[in-house]
N, C-alpha and C. Protein backbone atom coordinates (compact mmCIF):
# COMPACT_ATOMS: atom_id res chain seq x y z
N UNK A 1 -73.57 -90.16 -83.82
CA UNK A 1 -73.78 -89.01 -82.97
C UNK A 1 -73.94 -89.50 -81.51
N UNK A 2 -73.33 -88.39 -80.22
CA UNK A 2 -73.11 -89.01 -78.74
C UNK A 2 -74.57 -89.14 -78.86
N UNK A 3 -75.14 -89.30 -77.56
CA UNK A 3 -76.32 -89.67 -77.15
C UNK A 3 -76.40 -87.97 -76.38
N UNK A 4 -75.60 -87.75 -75.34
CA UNK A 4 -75.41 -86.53 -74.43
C UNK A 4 -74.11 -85.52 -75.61
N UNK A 5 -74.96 -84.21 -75.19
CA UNK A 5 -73.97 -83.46 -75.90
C UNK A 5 -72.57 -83.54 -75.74
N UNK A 6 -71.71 -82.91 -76.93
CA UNK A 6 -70.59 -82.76 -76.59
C UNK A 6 -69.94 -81.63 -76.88
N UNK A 7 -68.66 -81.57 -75.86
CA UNK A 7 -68.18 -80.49 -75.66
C UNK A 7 -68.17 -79.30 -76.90
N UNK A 8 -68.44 -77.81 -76.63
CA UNK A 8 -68.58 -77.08 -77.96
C UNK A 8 -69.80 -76.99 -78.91
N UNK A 9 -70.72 -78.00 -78.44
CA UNK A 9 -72.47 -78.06 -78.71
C UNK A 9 -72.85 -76.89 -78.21
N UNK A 10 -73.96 -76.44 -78.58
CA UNK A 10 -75.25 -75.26 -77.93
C UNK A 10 -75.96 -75.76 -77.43
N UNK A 11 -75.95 -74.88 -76.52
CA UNK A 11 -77.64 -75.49 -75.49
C UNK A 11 -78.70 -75.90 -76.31
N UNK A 12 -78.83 -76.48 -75.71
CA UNK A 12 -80.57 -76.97 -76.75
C UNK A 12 -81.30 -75.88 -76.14
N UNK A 13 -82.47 -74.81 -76.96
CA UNK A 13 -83.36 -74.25 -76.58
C UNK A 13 -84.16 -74.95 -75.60
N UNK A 14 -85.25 -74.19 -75.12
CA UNK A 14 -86.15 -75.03 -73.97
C UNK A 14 -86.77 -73.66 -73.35
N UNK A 15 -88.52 -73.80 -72.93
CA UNK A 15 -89.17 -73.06 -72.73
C UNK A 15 -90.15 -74.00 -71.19
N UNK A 16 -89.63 -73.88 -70.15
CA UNK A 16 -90.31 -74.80 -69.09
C UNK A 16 -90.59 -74.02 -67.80
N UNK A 17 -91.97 -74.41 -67.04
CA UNK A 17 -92.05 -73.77 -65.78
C UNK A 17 -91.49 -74.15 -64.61
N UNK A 18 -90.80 -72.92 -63.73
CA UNK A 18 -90.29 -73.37 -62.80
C UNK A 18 -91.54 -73.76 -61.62
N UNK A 19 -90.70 -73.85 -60.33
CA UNK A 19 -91.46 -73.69 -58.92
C UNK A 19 -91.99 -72.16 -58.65
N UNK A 20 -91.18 -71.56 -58.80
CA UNK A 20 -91.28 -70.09 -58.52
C UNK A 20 -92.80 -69.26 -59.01
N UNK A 21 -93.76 -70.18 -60.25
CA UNK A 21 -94.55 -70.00 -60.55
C UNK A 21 -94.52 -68.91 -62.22
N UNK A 22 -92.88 -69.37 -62.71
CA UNK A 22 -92.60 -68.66 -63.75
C UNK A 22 -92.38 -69.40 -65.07
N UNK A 23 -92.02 -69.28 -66.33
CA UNK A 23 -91.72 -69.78 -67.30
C UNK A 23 -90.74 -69.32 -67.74
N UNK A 24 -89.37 -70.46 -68.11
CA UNK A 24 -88.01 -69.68 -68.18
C UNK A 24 -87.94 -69.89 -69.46
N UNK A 25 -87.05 -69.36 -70.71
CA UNK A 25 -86.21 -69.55 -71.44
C UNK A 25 -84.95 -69.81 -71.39
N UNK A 26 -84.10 -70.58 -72.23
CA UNK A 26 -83.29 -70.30 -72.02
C UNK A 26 -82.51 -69.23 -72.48
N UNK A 27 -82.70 -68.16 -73.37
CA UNK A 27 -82.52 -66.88 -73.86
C UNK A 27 -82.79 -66.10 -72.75
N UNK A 28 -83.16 -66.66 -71.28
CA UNK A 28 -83.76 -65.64 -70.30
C UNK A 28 -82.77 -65.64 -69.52
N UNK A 29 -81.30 -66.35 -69.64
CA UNK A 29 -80.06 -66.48 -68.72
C UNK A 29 -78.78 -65.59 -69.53
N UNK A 30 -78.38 -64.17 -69.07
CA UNK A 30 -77.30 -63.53 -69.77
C UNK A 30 -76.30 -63.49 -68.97
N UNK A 31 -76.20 -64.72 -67.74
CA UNK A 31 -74.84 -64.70 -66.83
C UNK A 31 -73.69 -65.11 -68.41
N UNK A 32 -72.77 -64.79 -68.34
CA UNK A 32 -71.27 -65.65 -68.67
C UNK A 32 -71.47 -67.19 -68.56
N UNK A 33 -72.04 -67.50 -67.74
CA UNK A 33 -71.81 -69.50 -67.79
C UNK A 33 -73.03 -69.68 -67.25
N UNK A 34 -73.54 -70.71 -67.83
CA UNK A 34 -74.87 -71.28 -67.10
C UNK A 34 -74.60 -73.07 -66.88
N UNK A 35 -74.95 -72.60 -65.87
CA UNK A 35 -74.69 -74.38 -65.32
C UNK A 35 -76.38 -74.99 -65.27
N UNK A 36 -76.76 -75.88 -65.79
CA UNK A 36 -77.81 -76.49 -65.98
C UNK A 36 -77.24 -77.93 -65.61
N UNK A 37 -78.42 -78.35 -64.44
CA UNK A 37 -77.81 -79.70 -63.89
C UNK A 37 -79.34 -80.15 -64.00
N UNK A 38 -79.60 -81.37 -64.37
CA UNK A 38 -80.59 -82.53 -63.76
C UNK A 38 -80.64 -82.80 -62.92
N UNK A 39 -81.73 -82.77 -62.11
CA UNK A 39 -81.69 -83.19 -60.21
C UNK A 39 -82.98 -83.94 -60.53
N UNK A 40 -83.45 -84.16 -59.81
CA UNK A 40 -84.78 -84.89 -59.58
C UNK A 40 -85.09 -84.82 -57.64
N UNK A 41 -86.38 -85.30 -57.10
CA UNK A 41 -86.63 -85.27 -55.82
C UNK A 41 -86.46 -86.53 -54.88
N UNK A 42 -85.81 -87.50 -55.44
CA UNK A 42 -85.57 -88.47 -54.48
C UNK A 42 -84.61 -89.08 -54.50
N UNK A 43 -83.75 -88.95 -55.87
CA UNK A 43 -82.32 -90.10 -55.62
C UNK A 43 -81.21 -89.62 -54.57
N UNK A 44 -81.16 -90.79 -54.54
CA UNK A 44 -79.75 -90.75 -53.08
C UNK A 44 -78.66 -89.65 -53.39
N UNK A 45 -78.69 -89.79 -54.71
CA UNK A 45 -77.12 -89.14 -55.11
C UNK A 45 -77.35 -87.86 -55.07
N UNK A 46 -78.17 -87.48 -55.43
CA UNK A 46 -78.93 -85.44 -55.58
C UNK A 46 -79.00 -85.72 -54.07
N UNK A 47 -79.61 -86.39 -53.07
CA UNK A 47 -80.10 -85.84 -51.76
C UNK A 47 -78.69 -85.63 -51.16
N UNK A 48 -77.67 -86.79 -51.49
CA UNK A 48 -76.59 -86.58 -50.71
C UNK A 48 -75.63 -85.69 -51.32
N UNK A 49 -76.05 -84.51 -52.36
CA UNK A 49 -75.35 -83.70 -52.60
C UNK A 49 -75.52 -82.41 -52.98
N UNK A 50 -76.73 -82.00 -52.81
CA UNK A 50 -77.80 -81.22 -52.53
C UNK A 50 -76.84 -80.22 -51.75
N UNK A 51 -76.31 -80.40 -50.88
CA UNK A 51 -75.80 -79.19 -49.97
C UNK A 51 -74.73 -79.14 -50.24
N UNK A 52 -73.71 -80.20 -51.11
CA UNK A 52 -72.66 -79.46 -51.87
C UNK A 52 -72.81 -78.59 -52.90
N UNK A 53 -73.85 -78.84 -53.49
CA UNK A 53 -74.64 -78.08 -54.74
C UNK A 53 -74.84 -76.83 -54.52
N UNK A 54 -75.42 -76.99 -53.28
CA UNK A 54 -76.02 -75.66 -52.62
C UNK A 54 -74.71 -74.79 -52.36
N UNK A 55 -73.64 -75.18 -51.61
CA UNK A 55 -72.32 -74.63 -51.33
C UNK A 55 -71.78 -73.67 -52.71
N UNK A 56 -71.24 -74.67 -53.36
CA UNK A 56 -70.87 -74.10 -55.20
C UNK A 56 -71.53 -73.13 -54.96
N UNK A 57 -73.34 -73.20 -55.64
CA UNK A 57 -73.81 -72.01 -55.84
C UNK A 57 -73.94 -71.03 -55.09
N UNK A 58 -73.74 -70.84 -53.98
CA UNK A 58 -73.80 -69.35 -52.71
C UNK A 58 -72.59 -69.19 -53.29
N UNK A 59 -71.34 -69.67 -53.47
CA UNK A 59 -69.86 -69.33 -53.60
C UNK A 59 -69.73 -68.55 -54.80
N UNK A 60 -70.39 -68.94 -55.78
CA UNK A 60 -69.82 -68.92 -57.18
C UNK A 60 -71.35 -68.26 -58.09
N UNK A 61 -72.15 -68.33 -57.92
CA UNK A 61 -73.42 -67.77 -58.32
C UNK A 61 -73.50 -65.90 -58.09
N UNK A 62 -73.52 -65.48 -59.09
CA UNK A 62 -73.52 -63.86 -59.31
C UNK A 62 -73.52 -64.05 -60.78
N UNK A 63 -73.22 -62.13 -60.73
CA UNK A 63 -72.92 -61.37 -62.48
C UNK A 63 -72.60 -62.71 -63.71
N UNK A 64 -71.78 -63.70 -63.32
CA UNK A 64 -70.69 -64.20 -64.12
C UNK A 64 -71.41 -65.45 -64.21
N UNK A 65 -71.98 -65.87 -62.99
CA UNK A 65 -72.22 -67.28 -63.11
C UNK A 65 -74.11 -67.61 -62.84
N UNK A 66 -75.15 -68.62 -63.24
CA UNK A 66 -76.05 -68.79 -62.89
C UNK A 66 -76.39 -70.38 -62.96
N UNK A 67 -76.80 -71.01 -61.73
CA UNK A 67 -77.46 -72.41 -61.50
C UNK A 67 -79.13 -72.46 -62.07
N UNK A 68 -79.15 -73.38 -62.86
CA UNK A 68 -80.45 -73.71 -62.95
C UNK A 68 -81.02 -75.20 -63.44
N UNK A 69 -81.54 -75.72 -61.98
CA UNK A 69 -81.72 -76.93 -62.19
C UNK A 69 -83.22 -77.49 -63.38
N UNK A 70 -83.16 -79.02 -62.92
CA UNK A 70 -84.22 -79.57 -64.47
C UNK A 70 -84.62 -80.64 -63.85
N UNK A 71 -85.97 -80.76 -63.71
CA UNK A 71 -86.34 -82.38 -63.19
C UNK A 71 -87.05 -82.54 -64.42
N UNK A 72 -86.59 -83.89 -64.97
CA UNK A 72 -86.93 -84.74 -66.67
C UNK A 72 -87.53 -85.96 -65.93
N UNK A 73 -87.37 -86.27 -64.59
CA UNK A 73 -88.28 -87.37 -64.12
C UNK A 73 -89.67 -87.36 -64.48
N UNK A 74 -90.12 -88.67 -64.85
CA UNK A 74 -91.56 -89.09 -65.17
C UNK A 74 -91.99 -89.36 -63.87
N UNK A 75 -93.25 -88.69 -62.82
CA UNK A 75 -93.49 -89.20 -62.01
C UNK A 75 -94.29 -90.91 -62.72
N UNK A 76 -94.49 -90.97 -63.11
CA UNK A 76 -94.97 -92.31 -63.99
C UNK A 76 -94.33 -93.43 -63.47
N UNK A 77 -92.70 -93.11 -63.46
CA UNK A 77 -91.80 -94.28 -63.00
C UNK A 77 -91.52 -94.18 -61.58
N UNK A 78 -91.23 -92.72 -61.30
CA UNK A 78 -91.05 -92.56 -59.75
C UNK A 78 -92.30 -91.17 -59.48
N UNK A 79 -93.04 -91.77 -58.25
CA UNK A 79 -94.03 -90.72 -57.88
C UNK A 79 -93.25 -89.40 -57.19
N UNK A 80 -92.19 -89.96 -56.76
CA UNK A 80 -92.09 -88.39 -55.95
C UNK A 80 -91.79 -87.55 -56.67
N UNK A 81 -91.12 -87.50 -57.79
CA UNK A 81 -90.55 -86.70 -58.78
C UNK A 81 -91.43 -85.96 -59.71
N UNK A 82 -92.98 -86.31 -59.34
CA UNK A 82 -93.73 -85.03 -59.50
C UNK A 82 -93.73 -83.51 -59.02
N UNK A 83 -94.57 -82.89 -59.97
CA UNK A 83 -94.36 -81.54 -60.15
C UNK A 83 -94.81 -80.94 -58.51
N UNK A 84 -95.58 -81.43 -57.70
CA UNK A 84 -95.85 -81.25 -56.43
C UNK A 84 -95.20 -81.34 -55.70
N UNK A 85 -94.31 -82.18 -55.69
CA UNK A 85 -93.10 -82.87 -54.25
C UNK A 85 -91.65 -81.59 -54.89
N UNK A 86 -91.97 -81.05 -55.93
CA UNK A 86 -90.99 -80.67 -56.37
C UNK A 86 -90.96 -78.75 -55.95
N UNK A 87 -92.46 -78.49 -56.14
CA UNK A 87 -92.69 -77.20 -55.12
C UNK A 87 -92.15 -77.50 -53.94
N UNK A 88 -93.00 -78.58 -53.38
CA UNK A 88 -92.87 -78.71 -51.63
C UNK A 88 -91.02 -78.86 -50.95
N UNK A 89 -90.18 -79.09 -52.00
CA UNK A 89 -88.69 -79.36 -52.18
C UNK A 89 -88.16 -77.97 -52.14
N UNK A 90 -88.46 -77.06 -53.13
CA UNK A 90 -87.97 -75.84 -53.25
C UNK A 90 -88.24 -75.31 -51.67
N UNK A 91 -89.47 -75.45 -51.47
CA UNK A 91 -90.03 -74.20 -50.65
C UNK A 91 -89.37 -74.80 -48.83
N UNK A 92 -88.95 -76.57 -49.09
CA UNK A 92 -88.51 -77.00 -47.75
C UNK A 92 -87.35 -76.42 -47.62
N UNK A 93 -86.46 -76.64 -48.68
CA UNK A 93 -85.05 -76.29 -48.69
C UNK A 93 -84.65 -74.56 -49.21
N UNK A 94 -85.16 -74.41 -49.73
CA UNK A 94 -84.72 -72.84 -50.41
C UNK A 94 -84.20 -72.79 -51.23
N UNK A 95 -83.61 -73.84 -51.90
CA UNK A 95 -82.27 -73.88 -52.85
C UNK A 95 -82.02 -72.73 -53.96
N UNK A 96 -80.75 -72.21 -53.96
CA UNK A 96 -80.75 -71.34 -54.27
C UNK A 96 -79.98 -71.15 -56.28
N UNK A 97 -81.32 -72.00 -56.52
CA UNK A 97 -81.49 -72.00 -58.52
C UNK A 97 -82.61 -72.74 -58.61
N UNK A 98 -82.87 -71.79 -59.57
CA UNK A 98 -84.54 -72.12 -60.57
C UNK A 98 -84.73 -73.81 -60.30
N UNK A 99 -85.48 -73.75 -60.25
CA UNK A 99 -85.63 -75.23 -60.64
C UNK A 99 -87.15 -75.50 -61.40
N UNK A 100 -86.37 -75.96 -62.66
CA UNK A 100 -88.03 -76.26 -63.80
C UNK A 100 -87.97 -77.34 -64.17
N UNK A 101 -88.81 -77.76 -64.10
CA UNK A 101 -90.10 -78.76 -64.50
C UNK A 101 -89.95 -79.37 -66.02
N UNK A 102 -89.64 -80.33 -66.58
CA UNK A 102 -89.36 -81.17 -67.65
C UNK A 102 -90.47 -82.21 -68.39
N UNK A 103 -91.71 -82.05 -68.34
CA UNK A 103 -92.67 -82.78 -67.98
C UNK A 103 -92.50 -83.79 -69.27
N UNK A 104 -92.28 -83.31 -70.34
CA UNK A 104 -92.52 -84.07 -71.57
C UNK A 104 -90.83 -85.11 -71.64
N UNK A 105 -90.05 -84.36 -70.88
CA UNK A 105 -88.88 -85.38 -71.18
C UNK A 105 -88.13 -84.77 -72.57
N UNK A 106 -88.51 -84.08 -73.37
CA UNK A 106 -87.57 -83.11 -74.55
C UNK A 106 -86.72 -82.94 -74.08
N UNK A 107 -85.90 -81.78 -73.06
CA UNK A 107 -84.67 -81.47 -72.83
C UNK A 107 -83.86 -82.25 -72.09
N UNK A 108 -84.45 -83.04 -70.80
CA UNK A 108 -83.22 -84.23 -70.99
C UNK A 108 -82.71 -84.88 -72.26
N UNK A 109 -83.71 -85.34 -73.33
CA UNK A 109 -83.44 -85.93 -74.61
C UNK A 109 -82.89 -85.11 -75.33
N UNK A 110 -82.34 -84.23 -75.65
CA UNK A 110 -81.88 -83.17 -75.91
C UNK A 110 -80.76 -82.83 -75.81
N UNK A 111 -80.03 -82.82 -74.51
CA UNK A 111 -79.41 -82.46 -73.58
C UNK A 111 -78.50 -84.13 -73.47
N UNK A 112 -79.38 -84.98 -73.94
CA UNK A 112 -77.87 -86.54 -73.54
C UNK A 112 -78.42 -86.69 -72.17
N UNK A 113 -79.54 -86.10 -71.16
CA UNK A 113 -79.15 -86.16 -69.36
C UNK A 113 -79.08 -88.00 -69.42
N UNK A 114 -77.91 -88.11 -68.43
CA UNK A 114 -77.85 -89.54 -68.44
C UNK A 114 -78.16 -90.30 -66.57
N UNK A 115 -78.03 -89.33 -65.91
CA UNK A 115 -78.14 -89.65 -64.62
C UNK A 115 -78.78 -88.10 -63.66
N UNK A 116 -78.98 -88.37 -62.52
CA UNK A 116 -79.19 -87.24 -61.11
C UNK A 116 -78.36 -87.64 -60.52
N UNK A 117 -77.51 -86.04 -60.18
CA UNK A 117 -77.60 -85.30 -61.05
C UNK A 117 -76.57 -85.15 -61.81
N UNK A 118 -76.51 -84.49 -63.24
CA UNK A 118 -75.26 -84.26 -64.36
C UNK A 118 -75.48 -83.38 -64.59
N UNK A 119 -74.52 -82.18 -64.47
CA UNK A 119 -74.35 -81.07 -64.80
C UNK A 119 -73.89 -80.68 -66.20
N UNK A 120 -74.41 -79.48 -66.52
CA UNK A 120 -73.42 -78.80 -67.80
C UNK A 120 -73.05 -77.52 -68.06
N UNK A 121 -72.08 -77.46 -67.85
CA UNK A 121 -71.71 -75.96 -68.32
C UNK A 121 -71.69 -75.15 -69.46
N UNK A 122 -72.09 -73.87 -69.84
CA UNK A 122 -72.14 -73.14 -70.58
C UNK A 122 -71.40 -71.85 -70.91
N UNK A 123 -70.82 -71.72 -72.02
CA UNK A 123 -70.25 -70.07 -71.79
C UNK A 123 -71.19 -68.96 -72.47
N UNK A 124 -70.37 -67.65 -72.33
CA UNK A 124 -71.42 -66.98 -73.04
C UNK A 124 -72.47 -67.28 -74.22
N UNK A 125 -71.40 -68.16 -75.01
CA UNK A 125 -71.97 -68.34 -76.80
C UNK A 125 -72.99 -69.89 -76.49
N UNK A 126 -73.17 -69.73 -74.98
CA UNK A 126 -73.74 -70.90 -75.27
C UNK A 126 -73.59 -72.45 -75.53
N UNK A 127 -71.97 -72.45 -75.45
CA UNK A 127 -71.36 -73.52 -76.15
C UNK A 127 -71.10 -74.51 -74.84
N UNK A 128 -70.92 -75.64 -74.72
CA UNK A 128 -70.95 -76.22 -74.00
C UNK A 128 -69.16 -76.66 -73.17
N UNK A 129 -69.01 -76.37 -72.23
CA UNK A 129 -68.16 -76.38 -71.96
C UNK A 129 -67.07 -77.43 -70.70
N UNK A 130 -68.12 -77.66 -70.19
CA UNK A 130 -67.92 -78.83 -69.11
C UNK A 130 -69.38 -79.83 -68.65
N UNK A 131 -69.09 -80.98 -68.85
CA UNK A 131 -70.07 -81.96 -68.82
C UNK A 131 -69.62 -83.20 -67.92
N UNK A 132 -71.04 -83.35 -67.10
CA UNK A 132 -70.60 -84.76 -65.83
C UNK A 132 -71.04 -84.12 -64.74
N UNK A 133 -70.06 -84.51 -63.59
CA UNK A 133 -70.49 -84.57 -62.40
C UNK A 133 -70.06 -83.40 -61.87
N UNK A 134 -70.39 -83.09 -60.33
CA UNK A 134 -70.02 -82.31 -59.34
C UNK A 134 -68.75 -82.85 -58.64
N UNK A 135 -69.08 -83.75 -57.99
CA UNK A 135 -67.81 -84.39 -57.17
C UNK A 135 -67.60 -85.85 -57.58
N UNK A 136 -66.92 -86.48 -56.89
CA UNK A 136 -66.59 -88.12 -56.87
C UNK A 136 -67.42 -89.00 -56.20
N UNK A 137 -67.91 -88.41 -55.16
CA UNK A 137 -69.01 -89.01 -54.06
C UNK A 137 -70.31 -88.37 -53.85
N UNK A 138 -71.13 -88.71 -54.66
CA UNK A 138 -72.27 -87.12 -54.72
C UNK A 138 -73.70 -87.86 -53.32
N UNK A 139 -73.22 -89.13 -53.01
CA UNK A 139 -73.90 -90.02 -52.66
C UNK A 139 -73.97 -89.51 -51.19
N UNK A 140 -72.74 -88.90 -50.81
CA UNK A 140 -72.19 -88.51 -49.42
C UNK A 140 -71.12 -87.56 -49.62
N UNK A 141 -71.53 -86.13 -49.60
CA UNK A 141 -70.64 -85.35 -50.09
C UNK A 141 -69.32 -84.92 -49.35
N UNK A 142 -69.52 -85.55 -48.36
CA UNK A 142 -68.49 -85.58 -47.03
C UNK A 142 -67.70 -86.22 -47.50
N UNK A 143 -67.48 -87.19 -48.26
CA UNK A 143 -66.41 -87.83 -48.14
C UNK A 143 -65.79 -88.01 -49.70
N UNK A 144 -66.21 -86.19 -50.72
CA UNK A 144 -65.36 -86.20 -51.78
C UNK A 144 -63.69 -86.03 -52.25
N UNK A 145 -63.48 -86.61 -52.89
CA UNK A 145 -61.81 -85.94 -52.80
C UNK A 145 -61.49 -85.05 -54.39
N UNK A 146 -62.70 -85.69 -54.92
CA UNK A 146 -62.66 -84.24 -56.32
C UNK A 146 -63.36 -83.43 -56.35
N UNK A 147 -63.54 -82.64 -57.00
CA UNK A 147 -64.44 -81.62 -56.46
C UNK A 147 -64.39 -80.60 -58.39
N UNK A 148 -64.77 -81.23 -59.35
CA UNK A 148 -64.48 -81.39 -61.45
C UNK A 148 -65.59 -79.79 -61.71
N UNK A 149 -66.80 -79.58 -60.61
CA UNK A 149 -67.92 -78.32 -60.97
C UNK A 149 -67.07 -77.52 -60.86
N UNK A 150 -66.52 -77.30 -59.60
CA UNK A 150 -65.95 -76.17 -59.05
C UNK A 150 -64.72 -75.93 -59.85
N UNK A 151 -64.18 -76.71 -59.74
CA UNK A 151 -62.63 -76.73 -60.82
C UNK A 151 -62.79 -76.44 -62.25
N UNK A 152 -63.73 -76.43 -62.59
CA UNK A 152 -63.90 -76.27 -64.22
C UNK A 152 -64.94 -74.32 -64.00
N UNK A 153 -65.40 -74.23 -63.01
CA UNK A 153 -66.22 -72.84 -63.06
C UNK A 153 -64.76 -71.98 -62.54
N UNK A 154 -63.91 -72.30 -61.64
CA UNK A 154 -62.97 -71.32 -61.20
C UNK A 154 -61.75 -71.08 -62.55
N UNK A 155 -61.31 -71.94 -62.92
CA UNK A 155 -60.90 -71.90 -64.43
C UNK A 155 -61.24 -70.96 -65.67
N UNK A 156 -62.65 -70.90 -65.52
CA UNK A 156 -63.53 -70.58 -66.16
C UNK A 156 -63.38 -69.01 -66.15
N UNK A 157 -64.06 -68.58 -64.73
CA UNK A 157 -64.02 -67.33 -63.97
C UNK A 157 -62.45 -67.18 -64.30
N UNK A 158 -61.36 -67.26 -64.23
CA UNK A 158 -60.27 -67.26 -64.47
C UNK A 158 -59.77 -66.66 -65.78
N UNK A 159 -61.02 -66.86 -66.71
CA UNK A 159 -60.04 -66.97 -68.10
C UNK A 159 -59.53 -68.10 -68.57
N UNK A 160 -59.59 -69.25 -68.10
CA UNK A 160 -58.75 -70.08 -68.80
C UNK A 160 -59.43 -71.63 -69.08
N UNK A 161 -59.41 -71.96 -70.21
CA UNK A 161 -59.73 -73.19 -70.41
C UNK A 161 -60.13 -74.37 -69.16
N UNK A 162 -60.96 -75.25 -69.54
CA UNK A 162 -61.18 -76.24 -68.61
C UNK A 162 -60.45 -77.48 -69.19
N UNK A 163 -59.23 -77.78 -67.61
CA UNK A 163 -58.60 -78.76 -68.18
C UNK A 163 -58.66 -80.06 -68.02
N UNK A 164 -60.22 -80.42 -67.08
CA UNK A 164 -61.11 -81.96 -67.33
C UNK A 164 -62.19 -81.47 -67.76
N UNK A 165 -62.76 -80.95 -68.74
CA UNK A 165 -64.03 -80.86 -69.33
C UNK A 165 -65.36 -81.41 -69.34
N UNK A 166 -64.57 -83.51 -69.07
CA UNK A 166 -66.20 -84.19 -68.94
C UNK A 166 -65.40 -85.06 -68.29
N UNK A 167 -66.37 -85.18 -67.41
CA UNK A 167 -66.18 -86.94 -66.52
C UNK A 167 -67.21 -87.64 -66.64
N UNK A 168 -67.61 -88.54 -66.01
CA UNK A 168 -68.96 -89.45 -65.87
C UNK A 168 -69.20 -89.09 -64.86
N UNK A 169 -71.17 -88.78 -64.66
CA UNK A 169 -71.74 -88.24 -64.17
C UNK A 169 -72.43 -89.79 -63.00
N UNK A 170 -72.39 -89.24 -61.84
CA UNK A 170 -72.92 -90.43 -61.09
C UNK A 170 -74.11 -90.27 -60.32
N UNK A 171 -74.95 -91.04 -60.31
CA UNK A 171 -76.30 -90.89 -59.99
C UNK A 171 -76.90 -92.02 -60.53
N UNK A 172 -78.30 -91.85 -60.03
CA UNK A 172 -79.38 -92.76 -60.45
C UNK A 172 -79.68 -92.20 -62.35
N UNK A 173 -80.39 -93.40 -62.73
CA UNK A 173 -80.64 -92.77 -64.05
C UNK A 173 -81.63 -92.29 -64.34
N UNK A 174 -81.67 -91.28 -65.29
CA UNK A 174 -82.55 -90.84 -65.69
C UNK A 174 -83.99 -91.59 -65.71
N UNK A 175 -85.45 -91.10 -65.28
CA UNK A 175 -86.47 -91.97 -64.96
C UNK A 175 -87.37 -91.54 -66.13
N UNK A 176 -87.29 -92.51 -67.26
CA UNK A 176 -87.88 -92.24 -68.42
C UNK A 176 -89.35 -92.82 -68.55
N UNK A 177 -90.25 -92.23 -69.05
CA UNK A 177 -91.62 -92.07 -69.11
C UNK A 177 -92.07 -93.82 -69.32
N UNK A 178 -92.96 -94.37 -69.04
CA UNK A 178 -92.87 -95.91 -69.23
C UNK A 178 -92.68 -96.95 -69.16
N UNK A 179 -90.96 -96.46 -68.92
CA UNK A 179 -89.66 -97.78 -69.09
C UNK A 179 -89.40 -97.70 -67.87
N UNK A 180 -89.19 -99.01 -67.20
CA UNK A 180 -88.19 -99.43 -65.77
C UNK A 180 -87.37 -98.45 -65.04
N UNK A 181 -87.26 -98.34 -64.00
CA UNK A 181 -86.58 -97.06 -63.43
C UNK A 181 -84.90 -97.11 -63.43
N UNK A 182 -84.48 -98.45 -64.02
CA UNK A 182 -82.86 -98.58 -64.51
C UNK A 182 -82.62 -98.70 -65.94
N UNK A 183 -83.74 -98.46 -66.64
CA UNK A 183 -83.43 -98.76 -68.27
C UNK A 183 -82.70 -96.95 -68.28
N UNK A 184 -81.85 -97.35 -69.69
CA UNK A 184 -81.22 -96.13 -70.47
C UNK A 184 -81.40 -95.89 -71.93
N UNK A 185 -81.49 -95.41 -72.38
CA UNK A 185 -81.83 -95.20 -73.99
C UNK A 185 -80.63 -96.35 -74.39
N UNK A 186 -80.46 -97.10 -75.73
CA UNK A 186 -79.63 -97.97 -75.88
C UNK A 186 -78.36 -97.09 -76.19
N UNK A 187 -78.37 -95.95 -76.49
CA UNK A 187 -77.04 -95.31 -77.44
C UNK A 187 -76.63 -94.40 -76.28
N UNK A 188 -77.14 -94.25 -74.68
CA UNK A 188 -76.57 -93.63 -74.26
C UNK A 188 -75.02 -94.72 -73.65
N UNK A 189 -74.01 -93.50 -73.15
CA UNK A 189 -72.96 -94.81 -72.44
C UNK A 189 -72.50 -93.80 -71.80
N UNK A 190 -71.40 -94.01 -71.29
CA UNK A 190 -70.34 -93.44 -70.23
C UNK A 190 -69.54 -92.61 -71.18
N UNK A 191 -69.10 -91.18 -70.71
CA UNK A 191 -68.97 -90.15 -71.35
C UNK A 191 -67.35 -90.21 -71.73
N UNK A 192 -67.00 -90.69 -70.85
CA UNK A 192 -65.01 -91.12 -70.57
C UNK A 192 -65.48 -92.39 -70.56
């Protein structure tokens, strides 16, 4: 079995509080596609793509579509990636999707999250539909030349199949409770 879901999987359930001062389900999202990405509050790769992120979702976020991010960071390994720096994040920037709180580390484990940030797409049934990254350069979003979120949600919105489904997701890794801030579970790997 993958480590990270695969394509045609169900969301893993999950019951977590956001910033907003709420508790989401995921039974609490009835857009058409739900994009659930891992971010966290300090890696390079989320900061330097944060406002492409942000772009997508003003564009593409309505009736059909909904963003909702996940920090699975242990402040344990990295302090900023506490639940505090993670209000003070929302409320600096505005960003415009939930963003909840992962404290125990279940739904990254769950979910395969292998890096910040990795996105996943969802369709109605829940089923999983596109997995990986946003762009090619998430490090510096200026200087992407793919652009796999958007291309797989307009497809989507379209009616029509996604015809790269998963790439490898690039970012820092996941910051697991304990362990070194570059360790990975042994069975996770590269998705392609």
């Amino acid at each position: 079995m993958a480590f990270t879901l695969e394509i045609g999987e169900r969301a893993p359930s999950f019951s977590l509080p956001a910033t907003d001062g709420k508790t989401y389900a995921l039974d609490d999202f009835s857009e058409k596609f739900l994009v659930i990405f891992f971010t966290c509050n300090h890696c390079p790769y989320v900061i330097g793509s944060d406002e492409n992120t942000r772009q997508i979702a003003e564009k593409l976020q309505g009736p059909d579509v909904r963003f909702v991010a996940i920090n699975s960071n242990s402040p344990n390994t990295y302090e900023e990636d506490s639940w505090e720096h993670m209000i003070e994040r929302m409320e600096e920037h505005q960003f415009p999707w939930l963003y909840l709180h992962d404290a125990s580390q279940d739904v990254a484990e769950a979910y395969g999250a292998l890096r910040t940030p990795h996105f996943y797409v969802f369709d109605a049934e829940r089923k999983l539909v596109y997995v990986g990254r946003a762009i090619d350069t998430p490090r510096d979003h200026t200087q992407s030349t793919t652009h796999e979120l958007v291309d797989a949600l307009e497809e989507l919105l379209a009616g029509k199949p996604v015809s790269v489904p998963v790439t490898n997701p690039i970012g820092c890794n996941v910051k697991w409770d304990g362990k070194d801030r570059k360790w990975m579970p042994p069975e996770a790997c590269d998705l392609v």
